[in-house]
PDB file of N, CA and C in Angstrom:
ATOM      1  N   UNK A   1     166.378  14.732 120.939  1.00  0.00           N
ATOM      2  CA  UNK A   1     166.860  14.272 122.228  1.00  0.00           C
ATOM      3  C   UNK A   1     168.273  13.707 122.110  1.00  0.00           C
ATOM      4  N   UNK A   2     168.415  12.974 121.447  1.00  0.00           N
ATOM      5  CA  UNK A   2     169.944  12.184 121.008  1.00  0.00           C
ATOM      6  C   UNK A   2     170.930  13.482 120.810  1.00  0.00           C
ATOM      7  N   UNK A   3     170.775  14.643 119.711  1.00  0.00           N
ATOM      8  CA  UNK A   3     171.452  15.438 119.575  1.00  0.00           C
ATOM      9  C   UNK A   3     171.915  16.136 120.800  1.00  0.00           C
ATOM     10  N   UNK A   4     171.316  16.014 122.024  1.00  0.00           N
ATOM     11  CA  UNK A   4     171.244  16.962 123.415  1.00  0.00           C
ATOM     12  C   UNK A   4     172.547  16.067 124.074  1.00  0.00           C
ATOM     13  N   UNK A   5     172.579  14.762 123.575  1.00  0.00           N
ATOM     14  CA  UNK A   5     173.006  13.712 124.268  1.00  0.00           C
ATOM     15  C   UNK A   5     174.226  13.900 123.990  1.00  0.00           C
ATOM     16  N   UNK A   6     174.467  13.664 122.913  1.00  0.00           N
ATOM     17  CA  UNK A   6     175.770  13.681 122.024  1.00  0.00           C
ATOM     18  C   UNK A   6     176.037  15.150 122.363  1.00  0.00           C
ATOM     19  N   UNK A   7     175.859  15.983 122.819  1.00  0.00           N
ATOM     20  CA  UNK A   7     176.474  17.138 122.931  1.00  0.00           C
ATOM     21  C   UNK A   7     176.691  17.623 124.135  1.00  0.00           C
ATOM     22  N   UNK A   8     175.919  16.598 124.860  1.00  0.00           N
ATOM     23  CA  UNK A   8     176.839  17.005 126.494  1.00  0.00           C
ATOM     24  C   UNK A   8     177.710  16.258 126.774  1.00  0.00           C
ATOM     25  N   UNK A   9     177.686  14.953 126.334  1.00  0.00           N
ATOM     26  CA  UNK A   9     178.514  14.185 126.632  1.00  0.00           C
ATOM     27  C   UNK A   9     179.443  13.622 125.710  1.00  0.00           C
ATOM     28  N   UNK A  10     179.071  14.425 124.454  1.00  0.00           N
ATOM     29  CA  UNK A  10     180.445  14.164 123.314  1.00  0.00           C
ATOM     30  C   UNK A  10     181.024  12.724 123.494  1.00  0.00           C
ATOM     31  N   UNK A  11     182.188  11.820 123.247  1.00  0.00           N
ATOM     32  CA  UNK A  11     182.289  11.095 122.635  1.00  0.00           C
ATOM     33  C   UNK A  11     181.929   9.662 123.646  1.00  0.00           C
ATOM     34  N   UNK A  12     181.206  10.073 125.106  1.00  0.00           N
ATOM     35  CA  UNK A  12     180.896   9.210 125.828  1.00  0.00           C
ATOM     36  C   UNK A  12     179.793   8.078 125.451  1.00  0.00           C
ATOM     37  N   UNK A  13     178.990   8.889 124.307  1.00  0.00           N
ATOM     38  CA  UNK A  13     177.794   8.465 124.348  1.00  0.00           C
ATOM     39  C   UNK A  13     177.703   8.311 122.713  1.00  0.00           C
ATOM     40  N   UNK A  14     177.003   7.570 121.981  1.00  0.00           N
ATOM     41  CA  UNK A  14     176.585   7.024 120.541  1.00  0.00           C
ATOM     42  C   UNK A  14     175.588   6.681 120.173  1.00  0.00           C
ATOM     43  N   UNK A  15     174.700   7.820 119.411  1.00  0.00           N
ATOM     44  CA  UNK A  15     173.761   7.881 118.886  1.00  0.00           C
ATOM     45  C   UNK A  15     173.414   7.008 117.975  1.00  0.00           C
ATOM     46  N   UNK A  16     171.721   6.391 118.046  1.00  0.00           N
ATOM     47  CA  UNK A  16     171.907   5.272 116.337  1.00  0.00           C
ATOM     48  C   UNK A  16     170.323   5.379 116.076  1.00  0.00           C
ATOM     49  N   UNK A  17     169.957   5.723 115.120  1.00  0.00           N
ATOM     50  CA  UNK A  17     168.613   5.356 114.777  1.00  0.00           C
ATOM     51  C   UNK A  17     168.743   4.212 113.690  1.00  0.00           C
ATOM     52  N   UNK A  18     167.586   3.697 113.913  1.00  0.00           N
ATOM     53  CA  UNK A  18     167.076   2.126 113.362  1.00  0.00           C
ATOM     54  C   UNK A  18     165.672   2.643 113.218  1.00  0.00           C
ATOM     55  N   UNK A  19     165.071   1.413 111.970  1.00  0.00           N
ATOM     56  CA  UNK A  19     163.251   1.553 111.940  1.00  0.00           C
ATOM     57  C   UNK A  19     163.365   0.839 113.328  1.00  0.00           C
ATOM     58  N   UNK A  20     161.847   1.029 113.457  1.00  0.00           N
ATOM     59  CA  UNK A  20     160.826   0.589 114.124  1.00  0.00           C
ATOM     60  C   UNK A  20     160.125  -0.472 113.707  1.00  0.00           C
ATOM     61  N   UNK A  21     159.494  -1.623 114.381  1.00  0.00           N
ATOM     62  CA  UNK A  21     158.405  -2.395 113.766  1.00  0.00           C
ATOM     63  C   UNK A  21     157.316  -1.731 114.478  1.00  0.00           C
ATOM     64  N   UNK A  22     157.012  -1.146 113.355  1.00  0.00           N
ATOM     65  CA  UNK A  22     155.633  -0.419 114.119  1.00  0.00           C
ATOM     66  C   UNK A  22     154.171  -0.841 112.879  1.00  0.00           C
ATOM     67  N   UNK A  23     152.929  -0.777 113.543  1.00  0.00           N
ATOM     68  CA  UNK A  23     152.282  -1.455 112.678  1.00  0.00           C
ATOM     69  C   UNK A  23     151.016  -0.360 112.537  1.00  0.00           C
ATOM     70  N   UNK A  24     150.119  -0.286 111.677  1.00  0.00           N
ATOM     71  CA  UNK A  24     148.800   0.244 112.118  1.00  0.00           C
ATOM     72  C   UNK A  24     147.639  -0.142 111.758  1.00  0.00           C
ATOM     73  N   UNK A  25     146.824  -0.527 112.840  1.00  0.00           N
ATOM     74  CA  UNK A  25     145.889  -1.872 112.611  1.00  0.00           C
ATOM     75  C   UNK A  25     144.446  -0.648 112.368  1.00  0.00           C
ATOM     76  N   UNK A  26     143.763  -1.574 111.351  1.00  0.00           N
ATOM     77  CA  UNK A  26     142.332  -1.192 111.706  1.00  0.00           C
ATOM     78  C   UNK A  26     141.589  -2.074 111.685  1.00  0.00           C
ATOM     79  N   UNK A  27     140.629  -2.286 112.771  1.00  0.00           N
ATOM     80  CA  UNK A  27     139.824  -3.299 112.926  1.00  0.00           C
ATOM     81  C   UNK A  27     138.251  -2.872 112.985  1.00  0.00           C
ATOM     82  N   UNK A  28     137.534  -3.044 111.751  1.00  0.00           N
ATOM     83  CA  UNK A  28     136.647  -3.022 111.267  1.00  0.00           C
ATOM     84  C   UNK A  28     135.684  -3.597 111.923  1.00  0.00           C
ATOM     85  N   UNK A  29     134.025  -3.339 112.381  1.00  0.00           N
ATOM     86  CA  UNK A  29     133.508  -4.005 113.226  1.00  0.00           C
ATOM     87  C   UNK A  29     132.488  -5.231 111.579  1.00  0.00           C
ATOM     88  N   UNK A  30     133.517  -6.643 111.799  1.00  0.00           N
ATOM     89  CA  UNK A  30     132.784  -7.309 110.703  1.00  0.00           C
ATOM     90  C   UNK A  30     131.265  -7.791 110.785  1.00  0.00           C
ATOM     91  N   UNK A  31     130.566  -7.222 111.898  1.00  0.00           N
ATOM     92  CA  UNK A  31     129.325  -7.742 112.246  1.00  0.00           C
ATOM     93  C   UNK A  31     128.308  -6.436 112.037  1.00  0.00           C
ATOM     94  N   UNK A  32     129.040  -5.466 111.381  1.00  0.00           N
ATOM     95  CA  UNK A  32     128.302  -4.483 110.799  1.00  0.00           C
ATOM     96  C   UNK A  32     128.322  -4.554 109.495  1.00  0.00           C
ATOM     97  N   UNK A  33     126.885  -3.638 109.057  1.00  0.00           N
ATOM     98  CA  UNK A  33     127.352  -3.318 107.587  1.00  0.00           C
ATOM     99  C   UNK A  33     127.911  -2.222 107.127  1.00  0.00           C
ATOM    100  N   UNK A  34     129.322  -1.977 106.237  1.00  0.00           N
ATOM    101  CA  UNK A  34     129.475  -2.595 104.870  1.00  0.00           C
ATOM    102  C   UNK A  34     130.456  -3.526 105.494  1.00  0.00           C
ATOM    103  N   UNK A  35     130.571  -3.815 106.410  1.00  0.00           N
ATOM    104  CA  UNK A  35     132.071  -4.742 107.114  1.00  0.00           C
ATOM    105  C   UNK A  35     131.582  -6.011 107.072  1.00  0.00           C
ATOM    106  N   UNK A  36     130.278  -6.526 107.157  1.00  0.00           N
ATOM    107  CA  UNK A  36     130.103  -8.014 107.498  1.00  0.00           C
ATOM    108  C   UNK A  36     130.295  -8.877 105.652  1.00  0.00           C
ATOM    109  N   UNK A  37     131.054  -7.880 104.640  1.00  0.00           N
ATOM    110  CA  UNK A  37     131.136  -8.121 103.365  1.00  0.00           C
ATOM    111  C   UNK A  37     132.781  -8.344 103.472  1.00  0.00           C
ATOM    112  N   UNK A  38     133.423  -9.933 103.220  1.00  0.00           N
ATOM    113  CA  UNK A  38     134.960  -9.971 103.148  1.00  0.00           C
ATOM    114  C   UNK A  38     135.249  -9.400 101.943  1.00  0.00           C
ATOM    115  N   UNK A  39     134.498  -8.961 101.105  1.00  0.00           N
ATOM    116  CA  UNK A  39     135.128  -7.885 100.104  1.00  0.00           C
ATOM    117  C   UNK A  39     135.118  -6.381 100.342  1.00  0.00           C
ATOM    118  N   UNK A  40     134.296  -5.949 101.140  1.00  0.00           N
ATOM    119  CA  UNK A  40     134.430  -4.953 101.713  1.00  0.00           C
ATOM    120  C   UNK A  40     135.649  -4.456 102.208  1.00  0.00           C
ATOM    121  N   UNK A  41     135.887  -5.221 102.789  1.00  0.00           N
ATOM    122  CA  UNK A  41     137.618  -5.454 104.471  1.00  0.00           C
ATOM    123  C   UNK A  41     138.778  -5.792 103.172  1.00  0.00           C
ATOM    124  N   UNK A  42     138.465  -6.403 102.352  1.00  0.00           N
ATOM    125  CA  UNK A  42     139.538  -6.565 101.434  1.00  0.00           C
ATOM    126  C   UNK A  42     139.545  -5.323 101.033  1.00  0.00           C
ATOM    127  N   UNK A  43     138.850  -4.812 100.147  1.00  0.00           N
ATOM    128  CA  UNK A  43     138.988  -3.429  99.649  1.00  0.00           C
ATOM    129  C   UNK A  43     139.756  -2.179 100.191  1.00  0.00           C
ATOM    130  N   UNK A  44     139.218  -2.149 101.278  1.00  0.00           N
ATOM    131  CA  UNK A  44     139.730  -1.565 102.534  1.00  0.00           C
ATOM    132  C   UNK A  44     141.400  -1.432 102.685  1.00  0.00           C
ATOM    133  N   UNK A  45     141.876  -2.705 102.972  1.00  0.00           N
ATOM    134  CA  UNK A  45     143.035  -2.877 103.012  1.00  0.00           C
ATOM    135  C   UNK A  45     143.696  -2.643 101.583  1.00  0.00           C
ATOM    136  N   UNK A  46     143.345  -3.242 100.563  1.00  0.00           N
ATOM    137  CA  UNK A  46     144.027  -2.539  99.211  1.00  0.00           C
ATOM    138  C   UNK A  46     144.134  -1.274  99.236  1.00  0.00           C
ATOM    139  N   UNK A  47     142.979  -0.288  99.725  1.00  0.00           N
ATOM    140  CA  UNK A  47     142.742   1.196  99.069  1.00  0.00           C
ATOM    141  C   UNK A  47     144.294   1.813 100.300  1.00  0.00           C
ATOM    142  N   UNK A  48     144.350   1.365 101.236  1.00  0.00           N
ATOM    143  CA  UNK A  48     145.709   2.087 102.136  1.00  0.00           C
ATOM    144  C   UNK A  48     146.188   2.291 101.497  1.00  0.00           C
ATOM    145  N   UNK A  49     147.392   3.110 101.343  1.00  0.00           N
ATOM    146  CA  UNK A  49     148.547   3.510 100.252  1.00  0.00           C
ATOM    147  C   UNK A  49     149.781   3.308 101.325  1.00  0.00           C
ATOM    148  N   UNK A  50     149.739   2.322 101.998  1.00  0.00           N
ATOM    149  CA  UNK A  50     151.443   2.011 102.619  1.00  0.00           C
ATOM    150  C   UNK A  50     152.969   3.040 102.028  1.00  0.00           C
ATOM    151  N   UNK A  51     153.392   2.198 100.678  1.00  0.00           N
ATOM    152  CA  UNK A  51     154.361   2.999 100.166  1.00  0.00           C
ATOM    153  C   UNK A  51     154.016   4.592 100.315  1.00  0.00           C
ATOM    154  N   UNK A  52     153.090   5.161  99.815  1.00  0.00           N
ATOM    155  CA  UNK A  52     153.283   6.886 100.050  1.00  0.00           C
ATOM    156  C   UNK A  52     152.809   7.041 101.557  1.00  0.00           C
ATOM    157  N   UNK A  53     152.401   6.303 102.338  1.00  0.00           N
ATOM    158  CA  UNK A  53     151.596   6.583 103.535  1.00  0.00           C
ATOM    159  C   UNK A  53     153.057   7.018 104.582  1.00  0.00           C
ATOM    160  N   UNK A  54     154.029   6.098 104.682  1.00  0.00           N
ATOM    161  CA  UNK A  54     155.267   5.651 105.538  1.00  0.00           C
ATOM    162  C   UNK A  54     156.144   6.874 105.189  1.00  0.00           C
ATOM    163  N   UNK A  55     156.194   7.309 103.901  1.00  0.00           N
ATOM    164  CA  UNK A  55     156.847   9.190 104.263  1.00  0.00           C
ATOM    165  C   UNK A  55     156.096  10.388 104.831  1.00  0.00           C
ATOM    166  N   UNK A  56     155.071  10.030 104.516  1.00  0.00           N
ATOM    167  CA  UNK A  56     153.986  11.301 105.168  1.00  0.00           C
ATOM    168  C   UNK A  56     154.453  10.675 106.477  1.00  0.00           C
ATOM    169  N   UNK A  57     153.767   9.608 107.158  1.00  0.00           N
ATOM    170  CA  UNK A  57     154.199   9.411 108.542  1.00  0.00           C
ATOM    171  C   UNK A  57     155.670   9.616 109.401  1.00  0.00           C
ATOM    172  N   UNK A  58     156.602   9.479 108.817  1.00  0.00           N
ATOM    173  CA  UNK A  58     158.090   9.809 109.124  1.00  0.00           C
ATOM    174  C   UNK A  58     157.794  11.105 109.354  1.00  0.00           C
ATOM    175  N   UNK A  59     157.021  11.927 109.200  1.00  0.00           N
ATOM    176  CA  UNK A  59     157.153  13.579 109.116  1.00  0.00           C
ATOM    177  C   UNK A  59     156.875  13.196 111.081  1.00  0.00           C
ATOM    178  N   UNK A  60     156.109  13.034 111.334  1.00  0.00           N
ATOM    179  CA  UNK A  60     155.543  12.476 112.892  1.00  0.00           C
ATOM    180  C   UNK A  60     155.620  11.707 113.333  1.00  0.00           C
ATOM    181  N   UNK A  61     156.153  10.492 113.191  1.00  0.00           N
ATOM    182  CA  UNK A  61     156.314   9.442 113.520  1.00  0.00           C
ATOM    183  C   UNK A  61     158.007   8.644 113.036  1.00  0.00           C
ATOM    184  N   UNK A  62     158.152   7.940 114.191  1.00  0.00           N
ATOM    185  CA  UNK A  62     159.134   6.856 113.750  1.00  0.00           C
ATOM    186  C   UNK A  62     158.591   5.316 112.965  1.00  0.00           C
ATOM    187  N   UNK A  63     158.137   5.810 111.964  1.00  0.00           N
ATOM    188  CA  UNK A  63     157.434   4.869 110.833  1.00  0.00           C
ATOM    189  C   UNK A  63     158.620   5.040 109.547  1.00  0.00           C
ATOM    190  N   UNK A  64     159.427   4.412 108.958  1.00  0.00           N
ATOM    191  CA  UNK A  64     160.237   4.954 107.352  1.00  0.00           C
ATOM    192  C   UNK A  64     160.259   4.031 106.966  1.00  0.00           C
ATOM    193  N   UNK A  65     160.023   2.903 107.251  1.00  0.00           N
ATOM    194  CA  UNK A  65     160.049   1.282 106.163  1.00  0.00           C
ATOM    195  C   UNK A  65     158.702   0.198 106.082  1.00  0.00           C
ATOM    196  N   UNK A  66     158.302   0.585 105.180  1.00  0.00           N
ATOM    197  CA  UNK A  66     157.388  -0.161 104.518  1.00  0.00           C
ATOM    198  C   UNK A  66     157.190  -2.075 105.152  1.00  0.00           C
ATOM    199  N   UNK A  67     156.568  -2.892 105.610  1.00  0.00           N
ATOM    200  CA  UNK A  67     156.813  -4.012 105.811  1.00  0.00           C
ATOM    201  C   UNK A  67     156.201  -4.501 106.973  1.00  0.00           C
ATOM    202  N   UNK A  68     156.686  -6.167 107.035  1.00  0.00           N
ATOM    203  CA  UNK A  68     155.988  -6.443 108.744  1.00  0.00           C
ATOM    204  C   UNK A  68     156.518  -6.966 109.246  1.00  0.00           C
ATOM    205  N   UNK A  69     156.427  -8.158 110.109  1.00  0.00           N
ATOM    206  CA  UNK A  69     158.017  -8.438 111.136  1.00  0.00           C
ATOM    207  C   UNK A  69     158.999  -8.272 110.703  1.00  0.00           C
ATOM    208  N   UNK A  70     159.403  -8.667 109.081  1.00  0.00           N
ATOM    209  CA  UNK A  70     160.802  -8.645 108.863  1.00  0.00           C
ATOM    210  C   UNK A  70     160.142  -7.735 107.549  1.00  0.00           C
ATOM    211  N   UNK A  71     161.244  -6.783 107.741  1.00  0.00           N
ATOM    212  CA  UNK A  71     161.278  -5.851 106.543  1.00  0.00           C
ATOM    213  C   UNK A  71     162.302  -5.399 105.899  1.00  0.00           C
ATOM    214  N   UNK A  72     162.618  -5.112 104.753  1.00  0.00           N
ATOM    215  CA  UNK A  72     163.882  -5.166 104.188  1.00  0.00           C
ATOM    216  C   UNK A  72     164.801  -4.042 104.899  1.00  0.00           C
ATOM    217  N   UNK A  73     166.271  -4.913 104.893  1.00  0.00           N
ATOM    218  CA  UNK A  73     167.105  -4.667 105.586  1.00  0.00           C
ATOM    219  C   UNK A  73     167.182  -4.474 107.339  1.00  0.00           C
ATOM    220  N   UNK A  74     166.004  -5.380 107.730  1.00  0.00           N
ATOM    221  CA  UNK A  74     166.282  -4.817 109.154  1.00  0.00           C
ATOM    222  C   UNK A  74     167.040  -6.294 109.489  1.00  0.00           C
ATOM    223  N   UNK A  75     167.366  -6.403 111.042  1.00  0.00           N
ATOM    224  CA  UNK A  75     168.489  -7.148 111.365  1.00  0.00           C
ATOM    225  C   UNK A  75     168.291  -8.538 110.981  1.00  0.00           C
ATOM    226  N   UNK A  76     166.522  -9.389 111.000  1.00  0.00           N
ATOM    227  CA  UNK A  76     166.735 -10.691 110.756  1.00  0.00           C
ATOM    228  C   UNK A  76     166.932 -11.084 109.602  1.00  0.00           C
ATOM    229  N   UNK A  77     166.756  -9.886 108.115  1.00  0.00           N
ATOM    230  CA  UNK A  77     166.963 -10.456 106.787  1.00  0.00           C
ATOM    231  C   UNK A  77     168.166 -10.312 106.770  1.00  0.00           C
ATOM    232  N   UNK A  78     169.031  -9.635 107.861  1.00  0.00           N
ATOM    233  CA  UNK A  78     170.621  -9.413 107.118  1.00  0.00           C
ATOM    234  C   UNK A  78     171.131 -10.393 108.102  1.00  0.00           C
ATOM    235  N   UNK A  79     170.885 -10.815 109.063  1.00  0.00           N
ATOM    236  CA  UNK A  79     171.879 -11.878 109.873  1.00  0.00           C
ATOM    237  C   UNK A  79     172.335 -11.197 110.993  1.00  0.00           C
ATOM    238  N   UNK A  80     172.187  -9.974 110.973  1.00  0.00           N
ATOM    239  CA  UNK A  80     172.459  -9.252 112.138  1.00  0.00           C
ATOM    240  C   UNK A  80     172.413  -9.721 113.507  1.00  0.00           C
ATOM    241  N   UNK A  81     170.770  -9.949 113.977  1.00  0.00           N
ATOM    242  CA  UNK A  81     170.446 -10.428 115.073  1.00  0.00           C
ATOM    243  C   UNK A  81     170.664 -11.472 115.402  1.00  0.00           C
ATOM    244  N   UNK A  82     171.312 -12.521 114.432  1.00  0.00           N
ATOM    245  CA  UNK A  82     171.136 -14.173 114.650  1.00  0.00           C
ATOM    246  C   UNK A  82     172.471 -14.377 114.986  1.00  0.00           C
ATOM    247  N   UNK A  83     172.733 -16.010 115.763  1.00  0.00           N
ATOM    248  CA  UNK A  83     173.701 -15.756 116.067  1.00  0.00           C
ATOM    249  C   UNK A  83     173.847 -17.346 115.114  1.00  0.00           C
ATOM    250  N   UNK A  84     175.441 -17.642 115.096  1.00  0.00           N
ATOM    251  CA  UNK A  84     175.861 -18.695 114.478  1.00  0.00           C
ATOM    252  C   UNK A  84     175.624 -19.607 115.169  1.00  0.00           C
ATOM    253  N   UNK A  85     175.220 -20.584 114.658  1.00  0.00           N
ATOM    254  CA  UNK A  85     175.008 -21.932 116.025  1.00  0.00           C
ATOM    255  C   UNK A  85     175.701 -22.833 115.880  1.00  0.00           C
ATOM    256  N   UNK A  86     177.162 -22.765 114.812  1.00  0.00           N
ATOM    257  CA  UNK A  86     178.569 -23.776 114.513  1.00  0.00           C
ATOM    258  C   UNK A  86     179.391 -23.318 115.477  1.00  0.00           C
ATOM    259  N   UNK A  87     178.928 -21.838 116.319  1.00  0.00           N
ATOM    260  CA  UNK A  87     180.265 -21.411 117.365  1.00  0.00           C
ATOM    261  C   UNK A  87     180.156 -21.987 118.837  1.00  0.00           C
ATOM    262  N   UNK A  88     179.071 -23.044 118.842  1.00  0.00           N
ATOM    263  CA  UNK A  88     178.712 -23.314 119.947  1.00  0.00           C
ATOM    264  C   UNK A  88     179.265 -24.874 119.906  1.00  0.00           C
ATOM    265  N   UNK A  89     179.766 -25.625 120.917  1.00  0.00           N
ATOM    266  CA  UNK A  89     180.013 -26.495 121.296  1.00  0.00           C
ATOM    267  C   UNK A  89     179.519 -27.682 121.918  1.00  0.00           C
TER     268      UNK A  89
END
């Protein structure tokens, strides 16, 4: 879509991709069994493979960085988003 953008409207317009905070939850029913076991749900969550999971997903998804609210290099670990609060008066 961006590429369509940038090419009708050439230098009007500026394309940027950024991650996403995108997350993917599974919520286990803990009042069943094997779930009503907190080693079970632990297990669970170890066996995910995050690191290899987040390139398979980039194939379909806007998923490419590993992490959770703040993940490396996105704007609040670099200072990006924050603003100085000595420029204020």
């Amino acid at each position: 879509m961006s590429d369509e953008l940038v090419g009708a409207l050439g230098d009007k317009i500026t394309a940027q991709e950024s991650d996403w905070n995108c997350g993917g939850i599974i919520e286990p029913n803990h009042k069943r069994k094997p779930f009503d076991d907190p080693r079970v749900r632990r297990a669970l969550t170890l066996w995910i493979d995050r690191w290899h999971g987040a390139p398979r997903l980039a194939r379909i998804a806007n998923v490419h960085t590993v992490g959770g609210i703040v993940f490396p290099g996105s704007p609040a670990v670099t200072g990006a988003c924050c603003v100085d609060p000595t420029t204020f008066e």
